[in-house]
Protein backbone atom coordinates (compact mmCIF):
# COMPACT_ATOMS: atom_id res chain seq x y z
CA UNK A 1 0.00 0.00 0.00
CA UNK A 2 1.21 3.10 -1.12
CA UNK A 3 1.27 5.85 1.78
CA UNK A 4 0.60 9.24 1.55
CA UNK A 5 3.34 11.70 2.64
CA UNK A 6 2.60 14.40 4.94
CA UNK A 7 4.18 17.57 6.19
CA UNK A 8 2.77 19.32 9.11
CA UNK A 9 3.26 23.03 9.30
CA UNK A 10 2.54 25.09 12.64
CA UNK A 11 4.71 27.50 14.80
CA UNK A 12 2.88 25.70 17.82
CA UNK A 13 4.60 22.66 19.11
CA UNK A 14 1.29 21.66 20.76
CA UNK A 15 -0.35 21.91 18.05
CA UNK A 16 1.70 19.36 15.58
CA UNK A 17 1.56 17.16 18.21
CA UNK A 18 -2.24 16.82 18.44
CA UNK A 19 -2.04 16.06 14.67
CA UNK A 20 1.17 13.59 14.86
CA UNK A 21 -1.37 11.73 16.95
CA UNK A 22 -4.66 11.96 15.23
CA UNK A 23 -2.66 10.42 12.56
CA UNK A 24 -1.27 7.72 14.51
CA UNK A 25 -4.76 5.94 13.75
CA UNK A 26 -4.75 6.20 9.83
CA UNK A 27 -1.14 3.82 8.96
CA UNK A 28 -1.70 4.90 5.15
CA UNK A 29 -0.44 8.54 6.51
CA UNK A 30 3.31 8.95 6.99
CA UNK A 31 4.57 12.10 8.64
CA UNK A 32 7.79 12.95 6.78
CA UNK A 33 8.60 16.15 8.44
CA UNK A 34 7.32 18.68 10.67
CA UNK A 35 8.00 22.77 10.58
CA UNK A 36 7.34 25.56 12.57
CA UNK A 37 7.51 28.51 10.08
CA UNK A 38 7.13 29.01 6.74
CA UNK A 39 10.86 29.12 5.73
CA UNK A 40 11.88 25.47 7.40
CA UNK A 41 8.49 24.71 5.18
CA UNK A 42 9.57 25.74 1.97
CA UNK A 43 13.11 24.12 2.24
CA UNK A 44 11.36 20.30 3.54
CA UNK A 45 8.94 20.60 0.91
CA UNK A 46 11.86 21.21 -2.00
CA UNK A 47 13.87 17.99 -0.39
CA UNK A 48 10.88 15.64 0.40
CA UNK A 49 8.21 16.86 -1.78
CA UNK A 50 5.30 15.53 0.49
CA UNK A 51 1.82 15.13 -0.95
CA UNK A 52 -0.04 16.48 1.53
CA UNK A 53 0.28 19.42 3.83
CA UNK A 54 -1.54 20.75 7.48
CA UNK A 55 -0.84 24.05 7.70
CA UNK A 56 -1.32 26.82 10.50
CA UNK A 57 -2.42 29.90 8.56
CA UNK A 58 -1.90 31.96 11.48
CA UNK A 59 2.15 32.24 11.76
CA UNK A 60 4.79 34.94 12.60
CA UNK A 61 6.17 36.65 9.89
CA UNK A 62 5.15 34.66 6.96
CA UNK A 63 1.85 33.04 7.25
CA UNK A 64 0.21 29.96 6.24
CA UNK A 65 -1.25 31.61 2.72
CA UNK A 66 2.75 33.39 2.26
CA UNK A 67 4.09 30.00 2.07
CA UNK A 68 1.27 28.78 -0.49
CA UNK A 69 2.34 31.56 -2.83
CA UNK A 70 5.85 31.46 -2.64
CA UNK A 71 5.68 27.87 -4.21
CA UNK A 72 6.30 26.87 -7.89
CA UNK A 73 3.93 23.72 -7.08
CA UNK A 74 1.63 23.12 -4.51
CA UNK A 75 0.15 19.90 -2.60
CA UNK A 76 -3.04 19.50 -1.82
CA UNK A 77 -3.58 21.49 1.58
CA UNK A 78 -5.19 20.71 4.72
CA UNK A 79 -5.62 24.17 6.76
CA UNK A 80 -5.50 24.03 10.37
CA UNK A 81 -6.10 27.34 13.00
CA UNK A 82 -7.66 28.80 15.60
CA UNK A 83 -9.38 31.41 13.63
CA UNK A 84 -12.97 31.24 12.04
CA UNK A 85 -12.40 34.28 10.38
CA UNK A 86 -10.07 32.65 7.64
CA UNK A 87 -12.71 29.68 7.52
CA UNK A 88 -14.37 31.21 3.91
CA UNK A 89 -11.05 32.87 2.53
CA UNK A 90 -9.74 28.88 2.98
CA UNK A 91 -12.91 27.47 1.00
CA UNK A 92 -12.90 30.38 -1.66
CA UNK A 93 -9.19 28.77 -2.57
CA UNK A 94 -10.55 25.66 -3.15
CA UNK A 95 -8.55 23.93 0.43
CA UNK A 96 -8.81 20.59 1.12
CA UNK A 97 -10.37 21.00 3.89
CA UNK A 98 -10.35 23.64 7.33
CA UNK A 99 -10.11 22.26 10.16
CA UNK A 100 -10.74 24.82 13.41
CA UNK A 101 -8.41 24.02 16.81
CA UNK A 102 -8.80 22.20 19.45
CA UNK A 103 -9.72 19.56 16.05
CA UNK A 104 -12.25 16.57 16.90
CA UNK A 105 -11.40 13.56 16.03
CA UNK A 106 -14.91 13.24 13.94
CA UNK A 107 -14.26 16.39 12.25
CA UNK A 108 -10.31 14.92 11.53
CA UNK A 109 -12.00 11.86 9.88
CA UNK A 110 -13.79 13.63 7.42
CA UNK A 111 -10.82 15.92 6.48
CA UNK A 112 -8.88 12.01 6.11
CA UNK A 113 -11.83 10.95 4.02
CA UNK A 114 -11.32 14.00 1.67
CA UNK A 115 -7.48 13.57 1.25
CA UNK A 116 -7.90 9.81 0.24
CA UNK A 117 -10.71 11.04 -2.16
CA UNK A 118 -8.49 13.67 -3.56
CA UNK A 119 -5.15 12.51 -3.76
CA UNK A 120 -6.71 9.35 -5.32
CA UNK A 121 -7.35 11.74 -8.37
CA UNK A 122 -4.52 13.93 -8.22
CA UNK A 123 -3.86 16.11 -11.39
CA UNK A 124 -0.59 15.03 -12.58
CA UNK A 125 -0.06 18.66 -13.88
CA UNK A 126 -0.09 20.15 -10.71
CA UNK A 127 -1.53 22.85 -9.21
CA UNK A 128 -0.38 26.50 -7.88
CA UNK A 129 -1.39 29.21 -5.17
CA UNK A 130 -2.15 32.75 -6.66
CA UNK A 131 -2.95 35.38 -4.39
CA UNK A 132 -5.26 38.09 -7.27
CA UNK A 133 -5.91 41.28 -4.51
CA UNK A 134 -7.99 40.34 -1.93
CA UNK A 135 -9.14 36.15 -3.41
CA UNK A 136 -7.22 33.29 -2.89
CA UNK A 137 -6.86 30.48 -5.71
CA UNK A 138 -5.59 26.74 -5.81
CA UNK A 139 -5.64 26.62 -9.96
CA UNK A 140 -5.24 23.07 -11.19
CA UNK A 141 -2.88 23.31 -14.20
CA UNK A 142 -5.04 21.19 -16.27
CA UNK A 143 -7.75 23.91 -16.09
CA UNK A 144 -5.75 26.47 -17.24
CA UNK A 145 -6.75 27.17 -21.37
CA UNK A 146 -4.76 30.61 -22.24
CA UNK A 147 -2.18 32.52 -20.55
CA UNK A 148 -1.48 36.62 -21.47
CA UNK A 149 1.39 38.75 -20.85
CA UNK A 150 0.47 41.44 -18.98
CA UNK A 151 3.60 44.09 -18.24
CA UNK A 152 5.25 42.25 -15.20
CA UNK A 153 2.45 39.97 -14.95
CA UNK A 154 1.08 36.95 -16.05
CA UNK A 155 -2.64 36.91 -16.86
CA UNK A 156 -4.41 33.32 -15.53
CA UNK A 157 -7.59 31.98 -17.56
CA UNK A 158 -9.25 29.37 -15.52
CA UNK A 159 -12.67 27.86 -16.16
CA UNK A 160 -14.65 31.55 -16.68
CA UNK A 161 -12.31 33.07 -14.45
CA UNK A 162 -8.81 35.19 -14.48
CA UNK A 163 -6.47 35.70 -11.86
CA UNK A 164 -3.36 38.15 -12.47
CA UNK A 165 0.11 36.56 -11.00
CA UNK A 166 2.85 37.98 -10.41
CA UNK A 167 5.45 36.42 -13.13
CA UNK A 168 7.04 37.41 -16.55
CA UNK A 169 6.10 34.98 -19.41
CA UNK A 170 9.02 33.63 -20.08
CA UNK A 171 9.38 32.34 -16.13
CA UNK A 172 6.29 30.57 -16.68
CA UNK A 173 7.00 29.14 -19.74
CA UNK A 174 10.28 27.60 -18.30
CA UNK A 175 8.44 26.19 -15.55
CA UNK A 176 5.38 24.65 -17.55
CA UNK A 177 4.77 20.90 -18.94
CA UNK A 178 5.87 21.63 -22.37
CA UNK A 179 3.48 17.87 -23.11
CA UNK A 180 0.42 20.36 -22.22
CA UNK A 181 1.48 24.10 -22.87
CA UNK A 182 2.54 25.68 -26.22
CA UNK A 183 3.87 29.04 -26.76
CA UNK A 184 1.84 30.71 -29.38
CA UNK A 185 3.53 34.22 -29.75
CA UNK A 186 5.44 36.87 -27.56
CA UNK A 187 1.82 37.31 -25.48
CA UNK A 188 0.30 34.29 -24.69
CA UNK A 189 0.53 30.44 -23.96
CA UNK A 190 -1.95 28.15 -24.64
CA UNK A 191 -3.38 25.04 -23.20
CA UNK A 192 -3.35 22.16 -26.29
CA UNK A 193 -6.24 20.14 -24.11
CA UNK A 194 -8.77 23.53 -25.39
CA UNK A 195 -7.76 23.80 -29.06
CA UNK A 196 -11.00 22.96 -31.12
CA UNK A 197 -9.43 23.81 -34.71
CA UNK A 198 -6.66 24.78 -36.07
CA UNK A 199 -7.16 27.22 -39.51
CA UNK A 200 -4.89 29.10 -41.94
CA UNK A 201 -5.53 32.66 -42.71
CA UNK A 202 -3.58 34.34 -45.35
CA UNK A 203 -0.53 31.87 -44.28
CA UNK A 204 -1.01 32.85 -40.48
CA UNK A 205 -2.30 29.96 -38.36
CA UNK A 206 -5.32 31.19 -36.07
CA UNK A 207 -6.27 28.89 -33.67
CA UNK A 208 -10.05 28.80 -32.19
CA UNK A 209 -9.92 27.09 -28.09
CA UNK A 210 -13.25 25.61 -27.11
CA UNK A 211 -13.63 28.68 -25.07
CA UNK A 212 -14.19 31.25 -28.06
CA UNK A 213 -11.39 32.40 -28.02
CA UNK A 214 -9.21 33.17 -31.35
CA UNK A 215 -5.94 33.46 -31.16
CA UNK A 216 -2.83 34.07 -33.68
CA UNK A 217 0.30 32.08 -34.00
CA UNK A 218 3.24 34.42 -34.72
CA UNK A 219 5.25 33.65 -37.85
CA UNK A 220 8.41 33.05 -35.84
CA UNK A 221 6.52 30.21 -33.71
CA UNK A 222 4.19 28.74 -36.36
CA UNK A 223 6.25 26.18 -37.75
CA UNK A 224 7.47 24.67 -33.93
CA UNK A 225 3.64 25.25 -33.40
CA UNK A 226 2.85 22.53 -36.90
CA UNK A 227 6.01 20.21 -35.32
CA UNK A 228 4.57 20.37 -31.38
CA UNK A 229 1.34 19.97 -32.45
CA UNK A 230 2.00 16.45 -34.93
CA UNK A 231 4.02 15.29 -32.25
CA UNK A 232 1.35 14.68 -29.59
């Protein structure tokens, strides 16, 4: 039996304690690390790369949602704290699951439930944490059809919404699955999973995404586009 891997993030020793032992009755949960700030976090997550996280929201100088965004990829998230007041900002980014401290062991069983239900679907592409003013986003990478430049930003379309992230282009495009994403021009990225056709207009591709949208190919990337594109 495969095990799930699980980091638990909280500044309160107490508090990862209580979960180390709520988890001591589910043996297809393995703990492989524990941090108290965001920092220690970040760095256990790039050498273990767990697939699961509880995490304090609530911490001292970076919080719980800080770490989230600072990632390049991000886990599916279990948040833990002693504050209702981030209960619906933690459902509007699509969480796991909020748990509210002291946790009952009822209301930890359900959250278990939902991890084994998730994770046993996981998107291989991934997902991120984008923080757009004042909403918070998990955005599966698989859901994502076009991407736009946007000065110092990257525009996010998701579904029927957009988010704005702060990232060039070109960082994204280094970081995404090149199987799944296609540069199409200097402005945008597209998603091959939401092409519906693929047309030539006075020897310019234009490409049509099961969204509506229309978008051009630049001269410069319309032949990789043809040799991408017959390759998958």
């Amino acid at each position: 039996m495969k095990k799930i891997r699980i980091l638990i993030v909280d500044d309160e020793r107490a508090a990862r304690n209580e979960i180390k032992r709520l988890l001591a009755n589910y043996p297809d949960f393995e703990i492989i690390g524990e941090a108290a700030n965001a920092d220690d976090a970040i760095k256990m997550m790039g050498e273990q790369a767990p697939d699961l996280l509880f995490l304090d929201i609530q911490m001292p100088e970076k919080s719980g949602f800080d770490l989230l965004e600072s990632l390049e990829q991000v886990p599916p998230v279990i948040f833990t704290t002693a504050y209702d007041q981030y209960a619906v900002k933690a459902f509007e980014v699509s969480a796991l699951d909020y748990l509210v401290k002291p946790i009952r062991e009822e209301r930890f069983e359900k959250a278990i439930l939902q991890a084994r239900l998730r994770l046993g679907k996981a998107d291989p592409a991934g997902q991120i944490f984008v923080k757009d003013r004042q909403q918070y986003h998990f955005i599966q990478w698989s859901s994502v059809h076009l991407i736009e430049s946007m000065d110092n930003y990257a525009r996010i379309f998701f579904g029927d919404k957009n988010v704005f992230m702060k990232s060039s282009l070109n960082q994204l495009e280094d970081k995404l699955n090149s199987e799944l994403f296609f540069r199409i021009n200097r402005a945008q990225i597209i998603n091959r999973q939401y092409i519906q056709a693929i047309t030539t207009v006075d020897g310019r591709l234009k490409i049509i995404l099961n969204t509506g949208a229309r978008l051009e190919v630049s001269e410069r990337q319309s032949a990789k586009f043809r040799h991408w594109a017959a390759s998958k």
